[in-house]
Protein backbone atom coordinates (compact mmCIF):
# COMPACT_ATOMS: atom_id res chain seq x y z
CA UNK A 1 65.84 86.41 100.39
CA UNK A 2 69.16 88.22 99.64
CA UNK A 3 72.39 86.99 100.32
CA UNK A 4 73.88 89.54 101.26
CA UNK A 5 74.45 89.92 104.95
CA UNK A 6 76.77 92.84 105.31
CA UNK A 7 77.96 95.38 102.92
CA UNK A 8 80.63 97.86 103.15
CA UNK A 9 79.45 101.35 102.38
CA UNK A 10 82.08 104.37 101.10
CA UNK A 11 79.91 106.64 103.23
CA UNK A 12 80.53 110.21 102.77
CA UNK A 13 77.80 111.44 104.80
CA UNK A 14 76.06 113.67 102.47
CA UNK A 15 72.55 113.18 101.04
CA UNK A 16 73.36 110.30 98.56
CA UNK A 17 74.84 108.06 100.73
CA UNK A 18 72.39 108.78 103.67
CA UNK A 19 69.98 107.58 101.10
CA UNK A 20 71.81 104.48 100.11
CA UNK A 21 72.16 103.47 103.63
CA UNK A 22 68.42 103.23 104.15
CA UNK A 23 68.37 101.81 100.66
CA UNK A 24 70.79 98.89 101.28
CA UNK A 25 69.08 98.10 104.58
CA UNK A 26 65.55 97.91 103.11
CA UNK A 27 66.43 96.45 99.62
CA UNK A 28 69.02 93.98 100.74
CA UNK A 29 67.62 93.58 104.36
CA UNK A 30 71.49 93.59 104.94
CA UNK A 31 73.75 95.39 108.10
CA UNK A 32 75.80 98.32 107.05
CA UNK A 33 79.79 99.24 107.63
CA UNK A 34 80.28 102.52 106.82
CA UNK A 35 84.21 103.61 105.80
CA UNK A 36 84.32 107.80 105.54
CA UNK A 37 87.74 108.63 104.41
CA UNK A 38 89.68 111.97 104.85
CA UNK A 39 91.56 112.15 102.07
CA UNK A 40 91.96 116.23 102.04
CA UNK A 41 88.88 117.22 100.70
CA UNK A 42 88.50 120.47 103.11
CA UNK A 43 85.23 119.21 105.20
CA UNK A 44 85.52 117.72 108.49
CA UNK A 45 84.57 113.81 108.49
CA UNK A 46 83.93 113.13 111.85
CA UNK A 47 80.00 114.36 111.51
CA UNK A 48 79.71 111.14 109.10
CA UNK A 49 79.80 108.86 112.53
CA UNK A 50 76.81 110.81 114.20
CA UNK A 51 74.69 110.60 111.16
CA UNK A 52 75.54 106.92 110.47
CA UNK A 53 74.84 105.78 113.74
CA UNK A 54 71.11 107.45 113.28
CA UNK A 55 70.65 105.27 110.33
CA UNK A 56 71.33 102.45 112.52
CA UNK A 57 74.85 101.89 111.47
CA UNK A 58 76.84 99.63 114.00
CA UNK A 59 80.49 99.01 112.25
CA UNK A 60 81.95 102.69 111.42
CA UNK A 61 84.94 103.63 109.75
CA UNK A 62 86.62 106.59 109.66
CA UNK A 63 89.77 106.99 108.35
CA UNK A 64 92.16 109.87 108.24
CA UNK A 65 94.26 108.41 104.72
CA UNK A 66 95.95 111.94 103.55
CA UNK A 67 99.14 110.48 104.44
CA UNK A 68 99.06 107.32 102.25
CA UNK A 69 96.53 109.20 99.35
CA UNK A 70 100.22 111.51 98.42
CA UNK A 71 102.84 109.16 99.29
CA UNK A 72 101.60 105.86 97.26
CA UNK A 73 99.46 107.45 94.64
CA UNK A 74 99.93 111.15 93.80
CA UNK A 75 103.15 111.11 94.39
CA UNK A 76 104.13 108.04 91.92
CA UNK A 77 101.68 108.95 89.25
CA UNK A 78 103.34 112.77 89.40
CA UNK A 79 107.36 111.00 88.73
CA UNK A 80 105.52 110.24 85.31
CA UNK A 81 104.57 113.72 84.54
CA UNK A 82 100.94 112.64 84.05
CA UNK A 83 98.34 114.45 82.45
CA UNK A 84 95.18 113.12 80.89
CA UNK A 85 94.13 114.25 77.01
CA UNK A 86 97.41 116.78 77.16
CA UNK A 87 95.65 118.88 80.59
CA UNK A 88 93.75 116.78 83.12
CA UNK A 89 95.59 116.27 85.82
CA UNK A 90 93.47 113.26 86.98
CA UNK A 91 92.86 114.40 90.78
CA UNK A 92 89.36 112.44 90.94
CA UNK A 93 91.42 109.28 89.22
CA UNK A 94 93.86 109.09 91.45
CA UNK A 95 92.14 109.21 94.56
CA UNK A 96 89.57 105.99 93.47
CA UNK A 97 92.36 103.46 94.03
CA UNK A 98 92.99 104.06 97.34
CA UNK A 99 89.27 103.80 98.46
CA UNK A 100 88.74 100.83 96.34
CA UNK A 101 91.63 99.46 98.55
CA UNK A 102 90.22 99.89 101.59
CA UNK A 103 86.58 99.10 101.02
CA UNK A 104 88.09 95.42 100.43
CA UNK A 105 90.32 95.28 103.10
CA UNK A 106 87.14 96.39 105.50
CA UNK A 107 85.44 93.72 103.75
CA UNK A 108 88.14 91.25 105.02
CA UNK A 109 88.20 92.41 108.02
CA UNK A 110 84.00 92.77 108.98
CA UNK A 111 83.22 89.30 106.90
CA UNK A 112 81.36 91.55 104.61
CA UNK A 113 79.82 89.53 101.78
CA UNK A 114 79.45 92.83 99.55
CA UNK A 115 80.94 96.80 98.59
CA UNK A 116 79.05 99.50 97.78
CA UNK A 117 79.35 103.13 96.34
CA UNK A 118 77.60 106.21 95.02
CA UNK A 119 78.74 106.61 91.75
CA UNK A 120 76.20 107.30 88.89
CA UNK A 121 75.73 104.72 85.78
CA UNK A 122 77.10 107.58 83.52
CA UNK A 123 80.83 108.49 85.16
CA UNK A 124 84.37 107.04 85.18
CA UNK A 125 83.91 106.33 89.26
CA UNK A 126 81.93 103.23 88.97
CA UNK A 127 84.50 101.52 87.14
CA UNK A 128 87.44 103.02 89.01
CA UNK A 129 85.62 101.72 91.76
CA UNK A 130 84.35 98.12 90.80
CA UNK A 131 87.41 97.31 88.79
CA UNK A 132 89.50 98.01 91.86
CA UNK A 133 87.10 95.65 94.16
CA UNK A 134 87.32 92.71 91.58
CA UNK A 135 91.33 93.07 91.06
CA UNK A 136 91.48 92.88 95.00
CA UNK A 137 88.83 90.30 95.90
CA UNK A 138 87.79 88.71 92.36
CA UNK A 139 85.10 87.31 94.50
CA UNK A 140 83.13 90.20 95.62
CA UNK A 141 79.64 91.62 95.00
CA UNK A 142 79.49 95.27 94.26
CA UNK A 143 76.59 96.57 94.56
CA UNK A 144 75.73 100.10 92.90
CA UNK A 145 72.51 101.46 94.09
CA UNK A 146 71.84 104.44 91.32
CA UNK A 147 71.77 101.51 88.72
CA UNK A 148 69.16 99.55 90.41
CA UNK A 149 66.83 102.09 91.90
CA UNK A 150 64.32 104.54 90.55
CA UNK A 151 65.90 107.71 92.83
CA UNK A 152 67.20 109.54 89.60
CA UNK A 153 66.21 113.34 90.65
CA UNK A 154 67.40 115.47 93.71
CA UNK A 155 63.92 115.70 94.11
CA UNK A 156 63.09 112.23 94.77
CA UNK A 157 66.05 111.45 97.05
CA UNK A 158 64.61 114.02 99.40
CA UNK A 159 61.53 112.68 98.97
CA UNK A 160 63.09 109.77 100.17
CA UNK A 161 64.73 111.48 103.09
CA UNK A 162 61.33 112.72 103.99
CA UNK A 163 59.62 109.14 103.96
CA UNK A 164 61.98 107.45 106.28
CA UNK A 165 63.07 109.96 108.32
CA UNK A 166 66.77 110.27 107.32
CA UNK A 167 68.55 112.38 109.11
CA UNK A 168 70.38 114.34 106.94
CA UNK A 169 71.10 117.99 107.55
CA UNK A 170 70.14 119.94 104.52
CA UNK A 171 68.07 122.61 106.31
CA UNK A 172 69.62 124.83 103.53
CA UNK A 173 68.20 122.51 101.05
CA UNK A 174 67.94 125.77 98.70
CA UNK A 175 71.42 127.36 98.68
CA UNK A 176 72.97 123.77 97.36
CA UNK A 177 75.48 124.58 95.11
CA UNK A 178 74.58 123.57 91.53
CA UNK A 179 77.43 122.09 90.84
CA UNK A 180 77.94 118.12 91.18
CA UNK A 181 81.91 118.40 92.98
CA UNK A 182 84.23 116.11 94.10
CA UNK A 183 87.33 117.26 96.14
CA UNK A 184 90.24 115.67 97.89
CA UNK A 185 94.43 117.41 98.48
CA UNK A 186 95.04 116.70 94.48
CA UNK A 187 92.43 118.80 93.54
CA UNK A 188 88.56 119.74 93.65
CA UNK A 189 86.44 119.03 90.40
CA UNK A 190 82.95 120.78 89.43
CA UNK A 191 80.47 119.53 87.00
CA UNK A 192 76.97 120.41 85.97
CA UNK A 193 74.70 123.77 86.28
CA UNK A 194 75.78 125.76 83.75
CA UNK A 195 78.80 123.41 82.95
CA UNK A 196 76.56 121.36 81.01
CA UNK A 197 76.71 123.61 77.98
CA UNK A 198 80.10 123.99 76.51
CA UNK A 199 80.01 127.68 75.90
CA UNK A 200 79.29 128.88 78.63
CA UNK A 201 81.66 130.82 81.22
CA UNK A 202 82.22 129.08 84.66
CA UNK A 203 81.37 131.09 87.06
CA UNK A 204 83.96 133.22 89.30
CA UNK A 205 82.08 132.65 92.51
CA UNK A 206 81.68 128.57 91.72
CA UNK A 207 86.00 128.08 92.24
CA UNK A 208 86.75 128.02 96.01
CA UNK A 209 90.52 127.01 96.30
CA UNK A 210 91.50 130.26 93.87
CA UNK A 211 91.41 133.77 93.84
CA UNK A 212 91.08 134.69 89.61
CA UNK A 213 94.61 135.58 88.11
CA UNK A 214 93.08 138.97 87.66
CA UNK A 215 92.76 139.42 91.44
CA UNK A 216 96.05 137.49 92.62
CA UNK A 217 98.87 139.78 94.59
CA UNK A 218 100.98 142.16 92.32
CA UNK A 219 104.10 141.11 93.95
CA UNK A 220 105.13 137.39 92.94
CA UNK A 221 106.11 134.54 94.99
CA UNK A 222 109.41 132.79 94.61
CA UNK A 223 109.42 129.24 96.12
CA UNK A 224 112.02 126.35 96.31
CA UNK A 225 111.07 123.04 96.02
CA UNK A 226 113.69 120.23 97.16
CA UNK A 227 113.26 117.14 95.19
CA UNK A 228 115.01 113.51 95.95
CA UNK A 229 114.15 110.12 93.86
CA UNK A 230 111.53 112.28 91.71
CA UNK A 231 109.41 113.27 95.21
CA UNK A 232 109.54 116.71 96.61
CA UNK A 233 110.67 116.39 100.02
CA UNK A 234 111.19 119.69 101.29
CA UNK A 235 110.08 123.54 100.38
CA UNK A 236 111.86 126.46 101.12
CA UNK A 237 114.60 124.23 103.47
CA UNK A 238 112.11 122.95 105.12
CA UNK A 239 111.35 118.86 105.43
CA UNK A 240 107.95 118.12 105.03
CA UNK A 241 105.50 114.80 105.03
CA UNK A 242 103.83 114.07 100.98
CA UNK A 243 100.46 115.30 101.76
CA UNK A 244 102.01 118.59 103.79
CA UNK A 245 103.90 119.53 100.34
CA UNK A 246 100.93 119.46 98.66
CA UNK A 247 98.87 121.44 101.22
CA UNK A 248 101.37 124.05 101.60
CA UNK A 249 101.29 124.22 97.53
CA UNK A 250 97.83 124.01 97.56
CA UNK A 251 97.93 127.58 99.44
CA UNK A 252 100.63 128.87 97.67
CA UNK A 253 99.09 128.20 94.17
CA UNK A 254 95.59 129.10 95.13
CA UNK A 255 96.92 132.56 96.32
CA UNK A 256 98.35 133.40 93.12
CA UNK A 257 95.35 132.03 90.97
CA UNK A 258 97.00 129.01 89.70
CA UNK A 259 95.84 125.74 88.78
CA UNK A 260 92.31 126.60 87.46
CA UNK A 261 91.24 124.32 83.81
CA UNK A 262 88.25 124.34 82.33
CA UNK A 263 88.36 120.76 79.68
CA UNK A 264 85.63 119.08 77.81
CA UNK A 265 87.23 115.23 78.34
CA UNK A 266 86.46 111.97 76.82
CA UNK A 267 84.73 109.62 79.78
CA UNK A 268 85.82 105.63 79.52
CA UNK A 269 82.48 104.98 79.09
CA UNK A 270 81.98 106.65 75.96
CA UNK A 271 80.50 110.24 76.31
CA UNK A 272 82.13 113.52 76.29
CA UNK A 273 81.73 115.88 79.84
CA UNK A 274 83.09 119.35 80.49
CA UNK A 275 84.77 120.19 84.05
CA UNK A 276 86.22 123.10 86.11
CA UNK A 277 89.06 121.91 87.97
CA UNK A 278 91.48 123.40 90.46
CA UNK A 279 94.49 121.79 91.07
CA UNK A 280 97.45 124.97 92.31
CA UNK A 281 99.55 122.56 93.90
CA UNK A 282 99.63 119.96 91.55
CA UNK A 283 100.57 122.44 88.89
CA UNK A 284 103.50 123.91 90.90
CA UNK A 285 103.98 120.20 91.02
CA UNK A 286 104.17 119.03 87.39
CA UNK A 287 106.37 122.19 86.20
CA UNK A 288 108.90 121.62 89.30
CA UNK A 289 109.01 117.85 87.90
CA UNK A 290 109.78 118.39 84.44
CA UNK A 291 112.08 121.36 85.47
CA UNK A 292 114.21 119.01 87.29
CA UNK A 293 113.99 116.31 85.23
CA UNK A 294 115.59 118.09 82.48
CA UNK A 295 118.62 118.40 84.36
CA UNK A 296 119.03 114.66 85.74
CA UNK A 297 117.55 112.88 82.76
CA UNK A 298 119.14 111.28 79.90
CA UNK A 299 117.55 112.49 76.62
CA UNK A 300 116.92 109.08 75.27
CA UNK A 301 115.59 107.84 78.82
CA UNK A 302 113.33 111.10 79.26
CA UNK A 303 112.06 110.80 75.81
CA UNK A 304 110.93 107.39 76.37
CA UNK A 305 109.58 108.47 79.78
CA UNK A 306 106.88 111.26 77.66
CA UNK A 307 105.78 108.24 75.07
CA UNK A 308 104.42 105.77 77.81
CA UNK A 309 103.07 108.94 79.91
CA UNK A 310 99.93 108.89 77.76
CA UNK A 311 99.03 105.50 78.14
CA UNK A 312 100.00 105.37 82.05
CA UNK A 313 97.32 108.32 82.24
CA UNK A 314 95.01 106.27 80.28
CA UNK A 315 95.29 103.12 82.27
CA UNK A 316 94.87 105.30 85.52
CA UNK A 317 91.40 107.52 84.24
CA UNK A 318 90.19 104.34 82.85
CA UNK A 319 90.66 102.52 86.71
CA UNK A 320 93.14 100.32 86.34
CA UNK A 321 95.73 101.23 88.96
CA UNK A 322 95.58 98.03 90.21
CA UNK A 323 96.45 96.17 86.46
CA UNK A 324 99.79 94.48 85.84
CA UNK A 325 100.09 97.25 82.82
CA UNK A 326 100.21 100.11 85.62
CA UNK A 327 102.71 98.31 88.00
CA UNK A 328 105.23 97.37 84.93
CA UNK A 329 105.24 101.07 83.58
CA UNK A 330 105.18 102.24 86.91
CA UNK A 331 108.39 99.80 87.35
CA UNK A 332 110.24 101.66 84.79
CA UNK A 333 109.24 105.39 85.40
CA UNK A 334 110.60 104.66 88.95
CA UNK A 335 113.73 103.55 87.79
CA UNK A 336 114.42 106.60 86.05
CA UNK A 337 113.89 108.59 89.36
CA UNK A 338 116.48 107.22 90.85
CA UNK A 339 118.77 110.63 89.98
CA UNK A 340 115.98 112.83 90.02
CA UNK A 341 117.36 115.45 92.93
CA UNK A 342 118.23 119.29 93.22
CA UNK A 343 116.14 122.38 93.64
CA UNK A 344 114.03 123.98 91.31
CA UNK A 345 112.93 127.56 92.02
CA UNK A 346 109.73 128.81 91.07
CA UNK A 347 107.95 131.78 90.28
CA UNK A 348 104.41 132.17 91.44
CA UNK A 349 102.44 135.12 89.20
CA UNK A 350 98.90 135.68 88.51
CA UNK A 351 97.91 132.32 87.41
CA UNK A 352 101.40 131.34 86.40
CA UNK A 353 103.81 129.13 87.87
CA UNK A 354 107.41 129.69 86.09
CA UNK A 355 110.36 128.22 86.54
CA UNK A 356 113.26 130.48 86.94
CA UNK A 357 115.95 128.10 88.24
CA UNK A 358 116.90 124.48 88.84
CA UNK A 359 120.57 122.82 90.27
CA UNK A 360 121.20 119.59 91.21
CA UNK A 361 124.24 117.36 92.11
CA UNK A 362 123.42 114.81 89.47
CA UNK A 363 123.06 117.65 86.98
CA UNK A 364 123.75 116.23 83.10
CA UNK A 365 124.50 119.85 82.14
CA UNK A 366 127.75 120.76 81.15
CA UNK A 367 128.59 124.00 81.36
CA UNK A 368 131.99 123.95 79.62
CA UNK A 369 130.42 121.83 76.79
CA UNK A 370 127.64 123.63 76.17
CA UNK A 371 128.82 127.47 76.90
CA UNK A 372 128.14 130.12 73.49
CA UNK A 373 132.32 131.40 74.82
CA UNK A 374 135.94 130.30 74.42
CA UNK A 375 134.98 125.92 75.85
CA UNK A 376 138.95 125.19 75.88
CA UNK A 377 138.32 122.39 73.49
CA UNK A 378 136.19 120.86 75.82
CA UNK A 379 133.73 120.04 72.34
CA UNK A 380 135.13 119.90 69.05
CA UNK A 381 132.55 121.91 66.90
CA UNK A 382 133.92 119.70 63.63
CA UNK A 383 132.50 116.48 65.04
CA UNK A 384 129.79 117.30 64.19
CA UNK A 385 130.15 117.30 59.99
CA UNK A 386 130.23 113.73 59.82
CA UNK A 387 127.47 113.46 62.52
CA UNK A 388 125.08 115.42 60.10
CA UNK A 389 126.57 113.70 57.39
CA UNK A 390 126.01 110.23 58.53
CA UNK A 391 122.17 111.19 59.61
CA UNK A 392 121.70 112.75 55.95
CA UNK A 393 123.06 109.89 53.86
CA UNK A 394 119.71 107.95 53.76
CA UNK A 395 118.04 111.44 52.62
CA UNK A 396 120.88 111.69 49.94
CA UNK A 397 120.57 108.56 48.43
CA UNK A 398 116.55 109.42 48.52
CA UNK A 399 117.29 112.36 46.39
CA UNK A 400 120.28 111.21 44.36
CA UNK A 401 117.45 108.42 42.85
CA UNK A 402 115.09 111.87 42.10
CA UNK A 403 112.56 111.25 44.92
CA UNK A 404 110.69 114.06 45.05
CA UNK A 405 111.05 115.79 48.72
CA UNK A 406 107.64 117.37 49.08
C-alpha cells in the first residue's frame, strides 16, 4: 500500500505528462493536482484543464506566472551578466526555480504528501527540480516517474496512451517535431534528431522565434533601452512591465535574426549534450547590460562583478537557486546595481545586436579627463611616471638579481 495520497503534478499537458498522470494514479493508487504554468512559452495553457479533467484530475492549477518568471528570476540573474561555459544563456535554468517554488507551495496548500515531474534520468531538470523541492520542504517525496518505469521509447508511451485510453491529442502523431524542446519568454531550447551528432548543421526550418541573419531586413533597427537599478524599465520612452520588455525584445531580436547558439555544454550530471537555442531578447539584454554598466561601474567593483559571474552561473545550471551561495552573491551583485541607470542605444543588424550609444546621470566618464585635446589641466599626464614606476619596481628588482624574463 503506498503512502502517498496526493501528489502534485507539473502538468504540461502534452503526451508525457498525460502519461504520468495515469501512471501516478495506477502505480501510487494516489489523487492528482495538476499545476500548468504559463511562463511565456508561446502555446496556450488553458487546453491542459480539459485534458486533465479526462484523466480524472479534480485539483487543477493553472497559473499565468510571466510576471514573476522576469521580475524575480531573469531579471536578477541578467544584473550579473550571466552566461554559462562563456555562451549559454541558461533560459531552461532559470525558469526551474520558479516551478520548483510553486509545486511546494501547492503542496502546502492541497495537503499533498508528494511532487512530481517529467524530467528524464539523464538532464540537468531533475535536479533543478528535486533540489528546489527539498530546499523548500526538506520533507517531501519527489517522485520521478521516467526513473521508475519501463516507458523509455515514444513508442511505448503511445502504446500506453492506447491501453488506457488517454486522451491526448496527437492525431498528427507523424509530423512531431524531432526535436526534444523546451520554451518559456527567456528563450526556447532544441535537442535531439540530428542534434545528437556534433557535426551536423541544425536545421533552418527547426528555429521558430528567428528569421536566419541571411534573411533579416536590410535596413537596421535602432532601439533604446531605459535602464534603472540594473533592470530595463522602459524601451523607446515607453514604461513597460519585466516580462513585456522581454516580449517586445523577443520580437525585435527575432526579426533581425538575433539570438540563435548552437553549444555542445557540460550537463551537472556528467555528460556532454549539444543544443540550438534562441534567446533575441535576452541577447539585446546582456549587451544593453554590460553597455551600461561600463558607464556606472567602478573598475575595481565591475571587475569583481565578472570573477563571481562564473560561479553564480554555475550554482544556477547546477539548481541551486534556492542555496545560501546564490542569495549571498546575489546580495552583492545587487548592491552594485544600485547606480546602474541611463540609456543605451542599440543597433539591431542581421544577427547582430551593437551598441552604438549609452548616457547616464551617474556616468563615471569624464570627458575632460579623458579627452585625446587641450583637458585644461584637468589630468596631469606626469603623474603617471611614478605610477608606472612604482608598479615596475618589483619587476626591476626581479631583473636587477638576473632573473631571466622569459
Amino acid at each position: 500500500m503506498s503512502d502517498v495520497k496526493k501528489v502534485v503534478l507539473a502538468y504540461s499537458g502534452g503526451l508525457d505528462t498525460s502519461v504520468i498522470v495515469k501512471w501516478l494514479q495506477e502505480t501510487y493508487n494516489c489523487e492528482v493536482v495538476t499545476f500548468t504554468a504559463d511562463i511565456g512559452q508561446g502555446e496556450e495553457v488553458e487546453p491542459a484543464r480539459a485534458k486533465a479533467q479526462a484523466l480524472g484530475v479534480k485539483e487543477i492549477y493553472i497559473e499565468d506566472l510571466r510576471e514573476e518568471f522576469v521580475r524575480d528570476y531573469v531579471f536578477p540573474m541578467f544584473r550579473a551578466n550571466t552566461i554559462y561555459e562563456g555562451e549559454y544563456l541558461l533560459g531552461t535554468s532559470i525558469a526551474r526555480p520558479l516551478i520548483a517554488k510553486r509545486l511546494i507551495e501547492i503542496a502546502n496548500e492541497t495537503g499533498a504528501d508528494a511532487i512530481s515531474h517529467g524530467a528524464t534520468g539523464k538532464g540537468n531538470d531533475q535536479v533543478r527540480f528535486e533540489l528546489g523541492g527539498y530546499a523548500l520542504k526538506p520533507g517531501v517525496k519527489v517522485i520521478a516517474p521516467w526513473r521508475e518505469w519501463d516507458l523509455t521509447s515514444r513508442e511505448k508511451l503511445m502504446a500506453y496512451c492506447d491501453e488506457h485510453s488517454i486522451p491526448v491529442d496527437f492525431s498528427n502523431k507523424k509530423k512531431k517535431s524531432p526535436y526534444s524542446m523546451d520554451a518559456n519568454l527567456l528563450h526556447i531550447s532544441y535537442e535531439g534528431g540530428i542534434l545528437e551528432d556534433p557535426w551536423a548543421e541544425a536545421e533552418e526550418d527547426m528555429w521558430r522565434w528567428s528569421v536566419s541573419p541571411e534573411a533579416a531586413p536590410e535596413q537596421p533597427t535602432y532601439v533604446e533601452l531605459t535602464f534603472e537599478n540594473g533592470d530595463i524599465v522602459a524601451i523607446d520612452g515607453e514604461t513597460l512591465k519585466p516580462h513585456e520588455v522581454l516580449e517586445k525584445l523577443n520580437k525585435l531580436g527575432g526579426d533581425n535574426g538575433i539570438g540563435r547558439l548552437d553549444i555542445v555544454e557540460n550537463r551537472y550530471v556528467g555528460m556532454k549534450s549539444r543544443g540550438c537555442y534562441e534567446t533575441p531578447g535576452g541577447t539585446i539584454m546582456l549587451r544593453a547590460h554590460r553597455a551600461i554598466e561600463s558607464l556606472t561601474l567602478d573598475r575595481e567593483e565591475a571587475h569583481l562583478k565578472d570573477q563571481l559571474m562564473p560561479k553564480y552561473a554555475e550554482v544556477i545550471y547546477n539548481g541551486y537557486w534556492w542555496s545560501p551561495e546564490r542569495r549571498m552573491l546575489q546580495a552583492a551583485i545587487d548592491e552594485t546595481q544600485k547606480n546602474v541607470a541611463g540609456v543605451v542605444r542599440m543597433k539591431l543588424y542581421k544577427g547582430n545586436a551593437t551598441v552604438v550609444g549609452r548616457k547616464s546621470e551617474q556616468s563615471l566618464f569624464d570627458e575632460s579627463i579623458a579627452t585625446f585635446e587641450d583637458d585644461a589641466g584637468a589630468y596631469d599626464q606626469k603623474d603617471a611616471e611614478g605610477f608606472i614606476k612604482l608598479n615596475a619596481l618589483r619587476l626591476r628588482i626581479a631583473a636587477g638579481k638576473g632573473r631571466q624574463q622569459s
